[in-house]
PDB file of N, CA and C in Angstrom:
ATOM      1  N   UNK A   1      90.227  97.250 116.580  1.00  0.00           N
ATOM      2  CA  UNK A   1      90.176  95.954 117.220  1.00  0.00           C
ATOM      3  C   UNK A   1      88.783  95.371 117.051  1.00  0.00           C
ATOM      4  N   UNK A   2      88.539  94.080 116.723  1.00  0.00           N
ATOM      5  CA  UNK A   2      87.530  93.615 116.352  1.00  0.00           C
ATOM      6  C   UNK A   2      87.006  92.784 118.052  1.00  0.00           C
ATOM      7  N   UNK A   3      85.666  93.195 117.911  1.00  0.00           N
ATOM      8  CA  UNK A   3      85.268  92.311 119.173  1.00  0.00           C
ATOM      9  C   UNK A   3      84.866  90.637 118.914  1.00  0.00           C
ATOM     10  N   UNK A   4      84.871  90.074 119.778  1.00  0.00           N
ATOM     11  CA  UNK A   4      85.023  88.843 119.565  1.00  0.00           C
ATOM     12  C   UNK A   4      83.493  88.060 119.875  1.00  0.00           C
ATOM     13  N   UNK A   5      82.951  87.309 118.885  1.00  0.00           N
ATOM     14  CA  UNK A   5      81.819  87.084 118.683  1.00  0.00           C
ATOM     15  C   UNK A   5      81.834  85.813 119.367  1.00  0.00           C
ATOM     16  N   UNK A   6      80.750  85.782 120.341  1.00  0.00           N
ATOM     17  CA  UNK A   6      80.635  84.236 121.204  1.00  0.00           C
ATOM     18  C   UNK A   6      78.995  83.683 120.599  1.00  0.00           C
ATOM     19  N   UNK A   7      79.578  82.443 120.071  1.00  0.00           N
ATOM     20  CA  UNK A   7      78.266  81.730 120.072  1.00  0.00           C
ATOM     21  C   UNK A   7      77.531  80.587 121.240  1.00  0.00           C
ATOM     22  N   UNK A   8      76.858  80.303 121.398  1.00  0.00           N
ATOM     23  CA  UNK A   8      75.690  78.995 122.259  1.00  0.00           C
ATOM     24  C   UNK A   8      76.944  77.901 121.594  1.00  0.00           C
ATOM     25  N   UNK A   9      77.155  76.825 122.379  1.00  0.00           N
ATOM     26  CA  UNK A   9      77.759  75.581 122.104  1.00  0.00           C
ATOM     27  C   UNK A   9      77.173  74.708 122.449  1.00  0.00           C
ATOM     28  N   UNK A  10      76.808  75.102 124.012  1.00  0.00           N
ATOM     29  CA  UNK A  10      75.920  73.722 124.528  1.00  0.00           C
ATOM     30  C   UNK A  10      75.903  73.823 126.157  1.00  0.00           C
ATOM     31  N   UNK A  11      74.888  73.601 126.447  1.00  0.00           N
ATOM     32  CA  UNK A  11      74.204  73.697 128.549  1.00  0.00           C
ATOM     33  C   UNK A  11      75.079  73.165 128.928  1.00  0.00           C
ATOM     34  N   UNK A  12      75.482  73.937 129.658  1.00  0.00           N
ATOM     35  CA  UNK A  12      76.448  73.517 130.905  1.00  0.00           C
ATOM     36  C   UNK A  12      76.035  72.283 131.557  1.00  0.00           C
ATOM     37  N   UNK A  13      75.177  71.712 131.652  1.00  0.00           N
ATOM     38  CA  UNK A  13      75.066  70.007 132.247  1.00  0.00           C
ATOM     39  C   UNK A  13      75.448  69.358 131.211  1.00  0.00           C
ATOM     40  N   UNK A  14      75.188  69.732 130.085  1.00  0.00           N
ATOM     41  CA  UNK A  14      75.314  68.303 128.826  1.00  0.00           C
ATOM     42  C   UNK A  14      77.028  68.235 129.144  1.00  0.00           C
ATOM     43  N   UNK A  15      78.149  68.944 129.616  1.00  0.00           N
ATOM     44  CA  UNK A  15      79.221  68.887 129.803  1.00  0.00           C
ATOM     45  C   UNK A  15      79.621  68.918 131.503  1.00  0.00           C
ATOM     46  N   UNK A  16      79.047  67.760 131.845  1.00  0.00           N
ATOM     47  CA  UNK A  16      79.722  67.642 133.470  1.00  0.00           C
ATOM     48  C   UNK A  16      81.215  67.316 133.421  1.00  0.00           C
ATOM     49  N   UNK A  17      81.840  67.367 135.243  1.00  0.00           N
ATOM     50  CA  UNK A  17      82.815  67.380 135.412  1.00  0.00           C
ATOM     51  C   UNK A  17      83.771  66.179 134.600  1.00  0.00           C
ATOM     52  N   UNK A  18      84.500  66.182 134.155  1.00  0.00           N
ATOM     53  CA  UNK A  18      85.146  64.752 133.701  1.00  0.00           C
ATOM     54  C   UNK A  18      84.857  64.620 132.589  1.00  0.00           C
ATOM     55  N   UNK A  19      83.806  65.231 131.554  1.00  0.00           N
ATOM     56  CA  UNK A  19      83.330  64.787 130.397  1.00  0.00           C
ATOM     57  C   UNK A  19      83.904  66.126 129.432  1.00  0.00           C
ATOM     58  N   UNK A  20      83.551  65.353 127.748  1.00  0.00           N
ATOM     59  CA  UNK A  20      83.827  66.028 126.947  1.00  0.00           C
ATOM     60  C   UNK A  20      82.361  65.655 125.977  1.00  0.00           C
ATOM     61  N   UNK A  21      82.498  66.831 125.118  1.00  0.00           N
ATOM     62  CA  UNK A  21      81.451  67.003 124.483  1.00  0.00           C
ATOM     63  C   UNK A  21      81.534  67.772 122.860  1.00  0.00           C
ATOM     64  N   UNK A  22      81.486  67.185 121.816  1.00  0.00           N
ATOM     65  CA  UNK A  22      81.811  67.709 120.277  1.00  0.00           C
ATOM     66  C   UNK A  22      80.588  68.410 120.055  1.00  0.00           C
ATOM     67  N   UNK A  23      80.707  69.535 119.443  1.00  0.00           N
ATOM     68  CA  UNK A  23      80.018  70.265 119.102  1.00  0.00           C
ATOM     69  C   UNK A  23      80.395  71.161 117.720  1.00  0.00           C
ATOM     70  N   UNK A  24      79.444  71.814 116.931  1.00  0.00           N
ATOM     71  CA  UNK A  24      79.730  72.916 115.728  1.00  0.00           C
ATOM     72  C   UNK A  24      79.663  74.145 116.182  1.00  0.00           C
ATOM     73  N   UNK A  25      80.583  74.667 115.944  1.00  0.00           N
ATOM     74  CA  UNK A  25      80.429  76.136 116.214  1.00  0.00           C
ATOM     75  C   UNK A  25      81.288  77.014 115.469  1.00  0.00           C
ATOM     76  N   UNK A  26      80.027  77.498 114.275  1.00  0.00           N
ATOM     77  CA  UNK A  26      80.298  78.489 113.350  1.00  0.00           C
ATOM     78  C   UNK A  26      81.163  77.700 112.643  1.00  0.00           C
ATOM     79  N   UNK A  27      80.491  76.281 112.052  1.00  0.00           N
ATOM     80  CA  UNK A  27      81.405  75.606 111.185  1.00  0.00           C
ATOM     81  C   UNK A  27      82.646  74.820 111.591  1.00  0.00           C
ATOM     82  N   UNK A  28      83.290  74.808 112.843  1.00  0.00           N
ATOM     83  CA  UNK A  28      84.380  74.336 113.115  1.00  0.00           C
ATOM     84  C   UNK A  28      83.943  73.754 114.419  1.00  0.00           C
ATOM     85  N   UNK A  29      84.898  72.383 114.505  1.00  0.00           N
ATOM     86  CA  UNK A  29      84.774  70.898 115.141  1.00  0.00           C
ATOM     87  C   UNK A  29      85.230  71.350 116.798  1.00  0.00           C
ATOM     88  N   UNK A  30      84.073  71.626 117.319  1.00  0.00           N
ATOM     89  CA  UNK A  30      84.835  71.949 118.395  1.00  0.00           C
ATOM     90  C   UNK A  30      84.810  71.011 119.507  1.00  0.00           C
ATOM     91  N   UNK A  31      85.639  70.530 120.615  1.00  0.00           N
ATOM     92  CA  UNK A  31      85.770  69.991 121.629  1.00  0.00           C
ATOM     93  C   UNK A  31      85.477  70.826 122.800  1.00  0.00           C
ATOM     94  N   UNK A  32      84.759  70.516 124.186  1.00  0.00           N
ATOM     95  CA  UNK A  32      84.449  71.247 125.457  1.00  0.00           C
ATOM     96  C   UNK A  32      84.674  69.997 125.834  1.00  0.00           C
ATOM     97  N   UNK A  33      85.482  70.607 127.257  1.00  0.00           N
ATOM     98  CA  UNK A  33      86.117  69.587 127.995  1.00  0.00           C
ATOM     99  C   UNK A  33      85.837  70.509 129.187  1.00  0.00           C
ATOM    100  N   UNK A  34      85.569  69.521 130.397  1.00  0.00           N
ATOM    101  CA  UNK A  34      85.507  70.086 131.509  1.00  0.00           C
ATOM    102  C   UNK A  34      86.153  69.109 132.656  1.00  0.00           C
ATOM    103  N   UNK A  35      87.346  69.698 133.174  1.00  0.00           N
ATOM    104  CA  UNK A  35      88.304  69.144 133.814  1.00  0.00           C
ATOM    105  C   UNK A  35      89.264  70.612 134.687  1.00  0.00           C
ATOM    106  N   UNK A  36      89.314  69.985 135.515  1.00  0.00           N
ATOM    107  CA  UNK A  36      90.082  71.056 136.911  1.00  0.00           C
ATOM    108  C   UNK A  36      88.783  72.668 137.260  1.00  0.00           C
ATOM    109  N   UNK A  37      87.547  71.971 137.088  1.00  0.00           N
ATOM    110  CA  UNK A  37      86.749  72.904 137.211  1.00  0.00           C
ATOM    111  C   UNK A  37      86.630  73.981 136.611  1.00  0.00           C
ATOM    112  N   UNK A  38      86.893  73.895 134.970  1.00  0.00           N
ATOM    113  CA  UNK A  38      86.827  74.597 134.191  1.00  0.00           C
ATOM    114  C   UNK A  38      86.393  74.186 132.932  1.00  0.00           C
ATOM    115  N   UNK A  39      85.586  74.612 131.603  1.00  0.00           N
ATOM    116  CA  UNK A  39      85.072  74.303 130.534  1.00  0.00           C
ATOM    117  C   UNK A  39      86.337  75.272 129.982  1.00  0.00           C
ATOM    118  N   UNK A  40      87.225  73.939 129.013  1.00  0.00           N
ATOM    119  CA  UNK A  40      88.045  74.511 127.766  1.00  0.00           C
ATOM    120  C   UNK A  40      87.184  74.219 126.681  1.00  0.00           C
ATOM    121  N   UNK A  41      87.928  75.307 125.576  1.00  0.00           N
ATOM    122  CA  UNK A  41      87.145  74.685 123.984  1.00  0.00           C
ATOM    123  C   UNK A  41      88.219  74.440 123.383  1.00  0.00           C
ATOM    124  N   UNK A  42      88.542  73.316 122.404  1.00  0.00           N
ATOM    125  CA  UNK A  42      89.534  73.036 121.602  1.00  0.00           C
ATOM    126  C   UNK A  42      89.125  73.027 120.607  1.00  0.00           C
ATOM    127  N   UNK A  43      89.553  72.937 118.877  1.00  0.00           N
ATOM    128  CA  UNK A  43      89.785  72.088 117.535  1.00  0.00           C
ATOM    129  C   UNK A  43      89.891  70.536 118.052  1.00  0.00           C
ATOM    130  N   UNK A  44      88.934  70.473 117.485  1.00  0.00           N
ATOM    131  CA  UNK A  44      88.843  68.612 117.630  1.00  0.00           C
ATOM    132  C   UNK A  44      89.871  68.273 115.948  1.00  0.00           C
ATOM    133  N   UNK A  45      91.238  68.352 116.656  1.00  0.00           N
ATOM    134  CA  UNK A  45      92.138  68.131 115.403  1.00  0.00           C
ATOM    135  C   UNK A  45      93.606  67.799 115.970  1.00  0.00           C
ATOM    136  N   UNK A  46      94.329  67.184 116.026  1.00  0.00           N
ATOM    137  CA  UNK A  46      95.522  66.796 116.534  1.00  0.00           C
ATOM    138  C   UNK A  46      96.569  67.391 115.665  1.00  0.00           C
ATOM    139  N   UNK A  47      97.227  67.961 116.218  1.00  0.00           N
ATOM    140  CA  UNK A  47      98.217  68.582 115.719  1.00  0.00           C
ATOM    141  C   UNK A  47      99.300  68.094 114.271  1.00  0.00           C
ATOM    142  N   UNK A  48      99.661  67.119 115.181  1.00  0.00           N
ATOM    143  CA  UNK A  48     100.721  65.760 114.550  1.00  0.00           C
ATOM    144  C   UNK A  48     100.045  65.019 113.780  1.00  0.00           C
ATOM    145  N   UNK A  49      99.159  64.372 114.114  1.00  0.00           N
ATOM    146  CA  UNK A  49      98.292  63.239 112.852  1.00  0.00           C
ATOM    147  C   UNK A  49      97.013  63.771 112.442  1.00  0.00           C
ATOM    148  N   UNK A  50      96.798  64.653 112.876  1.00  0.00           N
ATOM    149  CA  UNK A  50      95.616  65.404 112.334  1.00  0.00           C
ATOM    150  C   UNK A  50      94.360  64.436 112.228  1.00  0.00           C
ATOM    151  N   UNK A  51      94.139  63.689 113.710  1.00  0.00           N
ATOM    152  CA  UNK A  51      93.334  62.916 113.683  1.00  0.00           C
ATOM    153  C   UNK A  51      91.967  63.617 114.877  1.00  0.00           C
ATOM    154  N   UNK A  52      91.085  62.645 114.898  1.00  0.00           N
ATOM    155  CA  UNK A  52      90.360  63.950 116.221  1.00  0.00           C
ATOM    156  C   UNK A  52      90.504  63.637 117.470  1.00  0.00           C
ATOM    157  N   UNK A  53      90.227  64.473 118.294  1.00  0.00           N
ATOM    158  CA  UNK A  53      90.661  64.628 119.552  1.00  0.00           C
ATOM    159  C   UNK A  53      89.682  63.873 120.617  1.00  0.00           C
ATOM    160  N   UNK A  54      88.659  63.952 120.401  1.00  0.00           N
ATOM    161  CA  UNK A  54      87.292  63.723 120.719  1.00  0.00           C
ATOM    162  C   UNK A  54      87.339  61.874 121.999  1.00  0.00           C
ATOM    163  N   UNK A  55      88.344  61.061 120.765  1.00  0.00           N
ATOM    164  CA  UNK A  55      88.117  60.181 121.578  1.00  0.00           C
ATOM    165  C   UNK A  55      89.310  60.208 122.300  1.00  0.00           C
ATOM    166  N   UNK A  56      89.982  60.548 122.833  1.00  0.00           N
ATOM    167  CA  UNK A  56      91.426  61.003 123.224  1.00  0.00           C
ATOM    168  C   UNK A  56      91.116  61.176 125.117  1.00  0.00           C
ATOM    169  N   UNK A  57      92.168  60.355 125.530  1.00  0.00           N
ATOM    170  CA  UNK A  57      91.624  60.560 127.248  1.00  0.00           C
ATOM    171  C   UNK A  57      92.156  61.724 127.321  1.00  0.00           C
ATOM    172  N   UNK A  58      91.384  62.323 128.821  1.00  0.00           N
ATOM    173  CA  UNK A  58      91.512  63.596 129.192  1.00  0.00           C
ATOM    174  C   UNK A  58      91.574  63.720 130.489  1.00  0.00           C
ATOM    175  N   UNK A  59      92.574  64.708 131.179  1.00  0.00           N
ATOM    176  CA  UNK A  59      93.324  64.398 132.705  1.00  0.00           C
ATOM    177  C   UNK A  59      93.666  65.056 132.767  1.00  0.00           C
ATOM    178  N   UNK A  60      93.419  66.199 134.171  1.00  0.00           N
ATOM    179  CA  UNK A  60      94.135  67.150 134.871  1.00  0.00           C
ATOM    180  C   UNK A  60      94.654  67.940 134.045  1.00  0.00           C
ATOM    181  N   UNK A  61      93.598  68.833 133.412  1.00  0.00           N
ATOM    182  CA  UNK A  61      93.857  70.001 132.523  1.00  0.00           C
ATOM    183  C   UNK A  61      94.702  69.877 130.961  1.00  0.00           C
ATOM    184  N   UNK A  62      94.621  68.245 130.287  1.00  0.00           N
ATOM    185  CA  UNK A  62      95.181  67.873 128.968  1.00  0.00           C
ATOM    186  C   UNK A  62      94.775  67.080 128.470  1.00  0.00           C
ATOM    187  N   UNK A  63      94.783  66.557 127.574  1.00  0.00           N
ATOM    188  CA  UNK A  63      93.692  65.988 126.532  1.00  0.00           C
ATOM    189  C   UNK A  63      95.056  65.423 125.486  1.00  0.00           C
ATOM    190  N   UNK A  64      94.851  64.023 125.281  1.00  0.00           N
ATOM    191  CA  UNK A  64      95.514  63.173 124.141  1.00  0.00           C
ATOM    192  C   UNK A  64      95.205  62.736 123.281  1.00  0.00           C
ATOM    193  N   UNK A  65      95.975  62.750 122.371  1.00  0.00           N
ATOM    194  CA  UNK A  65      95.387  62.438 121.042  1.00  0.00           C
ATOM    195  C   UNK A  65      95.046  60.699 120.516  1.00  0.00           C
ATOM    196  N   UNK A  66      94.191  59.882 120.629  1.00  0.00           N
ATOM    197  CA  UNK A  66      94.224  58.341 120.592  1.00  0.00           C
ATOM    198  C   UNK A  66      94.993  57.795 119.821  1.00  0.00           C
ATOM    199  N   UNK A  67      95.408  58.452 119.233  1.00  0.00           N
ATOM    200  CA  UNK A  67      96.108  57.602 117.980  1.00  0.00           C
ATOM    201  C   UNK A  67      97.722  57.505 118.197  1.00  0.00           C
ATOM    202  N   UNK A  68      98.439  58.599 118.732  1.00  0.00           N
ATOM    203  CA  UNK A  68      99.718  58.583 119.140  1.00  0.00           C
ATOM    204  C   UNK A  68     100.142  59.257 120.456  1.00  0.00           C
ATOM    205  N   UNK A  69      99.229  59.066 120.971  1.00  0.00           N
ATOM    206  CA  UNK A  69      99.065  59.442 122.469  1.00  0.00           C
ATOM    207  C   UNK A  69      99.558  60.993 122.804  1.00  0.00           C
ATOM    208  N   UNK A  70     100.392  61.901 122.060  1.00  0.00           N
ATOM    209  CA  UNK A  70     100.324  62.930 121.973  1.00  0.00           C
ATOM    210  C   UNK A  70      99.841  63.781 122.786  1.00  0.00           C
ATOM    211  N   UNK A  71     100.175  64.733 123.771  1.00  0.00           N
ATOM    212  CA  UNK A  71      98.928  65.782 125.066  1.00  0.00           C
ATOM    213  C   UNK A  71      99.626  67.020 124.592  1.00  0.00           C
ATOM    214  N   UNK A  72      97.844  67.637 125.059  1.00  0.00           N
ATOM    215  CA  UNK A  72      98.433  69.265 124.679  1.00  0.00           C
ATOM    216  C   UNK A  72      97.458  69.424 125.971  1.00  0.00           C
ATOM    217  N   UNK A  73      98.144  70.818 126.587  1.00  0.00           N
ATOM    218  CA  UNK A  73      97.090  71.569 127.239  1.00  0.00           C
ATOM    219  C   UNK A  73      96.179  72.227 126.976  1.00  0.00           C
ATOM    220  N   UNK A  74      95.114  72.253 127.859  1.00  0.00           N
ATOM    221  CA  UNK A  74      93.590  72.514 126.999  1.00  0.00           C
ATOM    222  C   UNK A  74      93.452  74.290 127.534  1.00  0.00           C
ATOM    223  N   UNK A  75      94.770  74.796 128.312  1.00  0.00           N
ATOM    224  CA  UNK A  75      94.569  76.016 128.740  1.00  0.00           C
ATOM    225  C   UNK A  75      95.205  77.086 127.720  1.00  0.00           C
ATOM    226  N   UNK A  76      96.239  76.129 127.374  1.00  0.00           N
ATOM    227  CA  UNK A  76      97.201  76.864 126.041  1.00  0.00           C
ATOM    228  C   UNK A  76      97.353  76.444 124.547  1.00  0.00           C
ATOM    229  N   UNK A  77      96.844  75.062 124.826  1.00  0.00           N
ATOM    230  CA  UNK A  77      96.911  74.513 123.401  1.00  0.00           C
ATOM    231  C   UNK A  77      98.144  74.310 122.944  1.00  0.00           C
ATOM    232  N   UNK A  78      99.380  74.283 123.677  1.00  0.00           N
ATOM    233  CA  UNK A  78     100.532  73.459 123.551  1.00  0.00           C
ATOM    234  C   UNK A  78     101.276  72.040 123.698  1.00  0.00           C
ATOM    235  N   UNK A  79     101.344  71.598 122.772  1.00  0.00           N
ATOM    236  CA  UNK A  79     102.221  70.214 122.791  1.00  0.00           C
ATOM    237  C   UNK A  79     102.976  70.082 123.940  1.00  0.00           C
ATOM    238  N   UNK A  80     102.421  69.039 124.611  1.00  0.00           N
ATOM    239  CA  UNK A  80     103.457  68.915 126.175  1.00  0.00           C
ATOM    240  C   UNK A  80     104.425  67.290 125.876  1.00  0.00           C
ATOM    241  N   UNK A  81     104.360  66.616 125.004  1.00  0.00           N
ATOM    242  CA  UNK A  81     105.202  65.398 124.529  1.00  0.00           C
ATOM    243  C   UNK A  81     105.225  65.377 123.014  1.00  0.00           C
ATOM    244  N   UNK A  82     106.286  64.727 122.590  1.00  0.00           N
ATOM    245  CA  UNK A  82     106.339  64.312 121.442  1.00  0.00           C
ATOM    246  C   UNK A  82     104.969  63.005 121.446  1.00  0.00           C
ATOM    247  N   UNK A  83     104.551  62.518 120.020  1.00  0.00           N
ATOM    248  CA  UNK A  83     105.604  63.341 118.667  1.00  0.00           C
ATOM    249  C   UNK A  83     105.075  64.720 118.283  1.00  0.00           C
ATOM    250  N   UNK A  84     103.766  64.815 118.638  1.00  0.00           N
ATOM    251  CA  UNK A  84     103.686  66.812 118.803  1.00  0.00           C
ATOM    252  C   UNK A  84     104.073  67.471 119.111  1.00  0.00           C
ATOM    253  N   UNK A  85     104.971  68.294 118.247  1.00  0.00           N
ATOM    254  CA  UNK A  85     105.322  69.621 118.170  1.00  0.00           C
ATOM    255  C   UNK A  85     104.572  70.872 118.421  1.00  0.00           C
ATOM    256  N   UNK A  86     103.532  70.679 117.400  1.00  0.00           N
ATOM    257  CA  UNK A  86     103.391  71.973 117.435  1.00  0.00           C
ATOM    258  C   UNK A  86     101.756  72.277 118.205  1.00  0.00           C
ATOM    259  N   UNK A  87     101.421  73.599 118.700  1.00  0.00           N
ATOM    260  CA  UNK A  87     100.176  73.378 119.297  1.00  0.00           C
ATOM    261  C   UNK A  87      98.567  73.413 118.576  1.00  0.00           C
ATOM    262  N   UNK A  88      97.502  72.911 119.175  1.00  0.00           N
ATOM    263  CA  UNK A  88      96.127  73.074 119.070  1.00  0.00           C
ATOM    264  C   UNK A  88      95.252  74.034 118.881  1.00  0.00           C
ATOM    265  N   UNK A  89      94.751  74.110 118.306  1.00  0.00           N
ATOM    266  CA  UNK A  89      94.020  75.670 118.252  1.00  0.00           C
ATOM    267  C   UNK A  89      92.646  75.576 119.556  1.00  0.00           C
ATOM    268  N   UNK A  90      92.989  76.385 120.598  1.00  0.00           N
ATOM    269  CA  UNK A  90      92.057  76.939 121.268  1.00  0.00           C
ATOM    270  C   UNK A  90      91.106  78.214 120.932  1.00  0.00           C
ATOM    271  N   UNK A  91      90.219  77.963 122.079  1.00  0.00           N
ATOM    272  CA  UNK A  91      88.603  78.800 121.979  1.00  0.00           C
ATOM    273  C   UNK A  91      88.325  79.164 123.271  1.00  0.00           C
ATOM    274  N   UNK A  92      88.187  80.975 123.290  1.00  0.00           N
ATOM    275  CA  UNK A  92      87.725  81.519 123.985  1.00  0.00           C
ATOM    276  C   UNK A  92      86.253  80.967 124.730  1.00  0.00           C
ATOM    277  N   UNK A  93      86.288  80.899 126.307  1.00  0.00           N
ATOM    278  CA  UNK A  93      85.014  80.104 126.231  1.00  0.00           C
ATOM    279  C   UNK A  93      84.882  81.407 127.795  1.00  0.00           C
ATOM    280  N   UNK A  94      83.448  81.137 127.549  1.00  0.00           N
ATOM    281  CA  UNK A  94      82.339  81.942 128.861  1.00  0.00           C
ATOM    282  C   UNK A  94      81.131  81.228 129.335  1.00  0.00           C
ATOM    283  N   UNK A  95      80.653  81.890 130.429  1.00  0.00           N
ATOM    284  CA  UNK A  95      79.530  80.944 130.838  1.00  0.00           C
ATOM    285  C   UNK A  95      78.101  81.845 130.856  1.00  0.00           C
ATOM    286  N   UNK A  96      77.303  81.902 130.065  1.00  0.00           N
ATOM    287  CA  UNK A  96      76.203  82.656 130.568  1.00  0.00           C
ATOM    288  C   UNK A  96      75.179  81.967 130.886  1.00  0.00           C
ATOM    289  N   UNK A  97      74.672  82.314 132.324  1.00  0.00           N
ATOM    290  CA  UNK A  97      73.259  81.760 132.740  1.00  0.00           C
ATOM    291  C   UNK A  97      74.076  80.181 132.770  1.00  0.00           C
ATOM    292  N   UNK A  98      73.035  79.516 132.285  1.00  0.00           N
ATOM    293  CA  UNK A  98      73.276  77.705 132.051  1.00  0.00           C
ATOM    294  C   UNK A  98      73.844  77.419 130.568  1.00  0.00           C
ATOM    295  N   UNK A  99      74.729  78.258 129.897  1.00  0.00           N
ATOM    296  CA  UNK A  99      75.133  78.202 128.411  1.00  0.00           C
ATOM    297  C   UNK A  99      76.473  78.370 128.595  1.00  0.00           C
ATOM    298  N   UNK A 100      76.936  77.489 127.680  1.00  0.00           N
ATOM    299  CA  UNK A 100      78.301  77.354 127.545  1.00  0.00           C
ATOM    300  C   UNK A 100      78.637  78.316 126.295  1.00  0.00           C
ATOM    301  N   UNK A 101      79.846  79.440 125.566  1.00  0.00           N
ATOM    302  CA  UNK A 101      79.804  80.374 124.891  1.00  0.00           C
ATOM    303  C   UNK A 101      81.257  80.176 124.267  1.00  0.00           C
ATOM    304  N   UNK A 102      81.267  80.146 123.265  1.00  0.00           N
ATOM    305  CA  UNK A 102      82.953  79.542 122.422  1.00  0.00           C
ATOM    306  C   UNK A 102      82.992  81.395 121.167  1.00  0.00           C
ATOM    307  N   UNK A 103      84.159  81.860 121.407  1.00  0.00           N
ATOM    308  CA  UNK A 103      84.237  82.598 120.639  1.00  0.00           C
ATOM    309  C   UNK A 103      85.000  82.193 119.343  1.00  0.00           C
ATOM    310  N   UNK A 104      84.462  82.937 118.081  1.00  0.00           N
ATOM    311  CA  UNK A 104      84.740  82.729 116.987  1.00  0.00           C
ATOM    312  C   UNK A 104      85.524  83.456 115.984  1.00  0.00           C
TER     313      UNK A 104
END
């Protein structure tokens, strides 16, 4: 079993309650969202139109895609409406100290 490598994403203030925040990590587009008192990490990538997620409103633990309004949950990364089917790729996330930590 391989252990799972967490990198730095970004300080826990630069991502207050309600906000989202794009970041790189280890090459891939990642989204931190912090909503229901928790920091998710997503693929800033929409499932269905494969557009980004980034500007996409975000509410009570789901996140839509702007372009076809599309929600997935940011806990599972599943399509909760059409026209998405299929789900999001999520990211292991931790908190150390004042650092936000996305595994890769």
């Amino acid at each position: 079993m391989t252990e799972k490598c967490f990198v730095a994403a970004a300080k826990l203030d630069e991502v207050p309650a309600g906000a989202k925040k794009l970041v790189d990590v280890a090459g891939n587009s990642v989204l931190l969202c912090n909503t229901r008192d928790r920091i998710f990490a997503v693929r800033n990538l929409c499932s269905h139109a494969y557009e980004a997620l980034a500007d996409g409103r975000m509410k009570n633990g789901w996140i839509a895609c702007p372009v076809h309004g599309a929600r997935f949950d940011l806990e599972t990364g599943q399509a909760m409406n059409p026209p998405a089917t299929m789900p999001i790729d999520i990211f292991e996330v931790r908190i150390e100290g004042d650092m936000i930590e996305v595994a890769v």
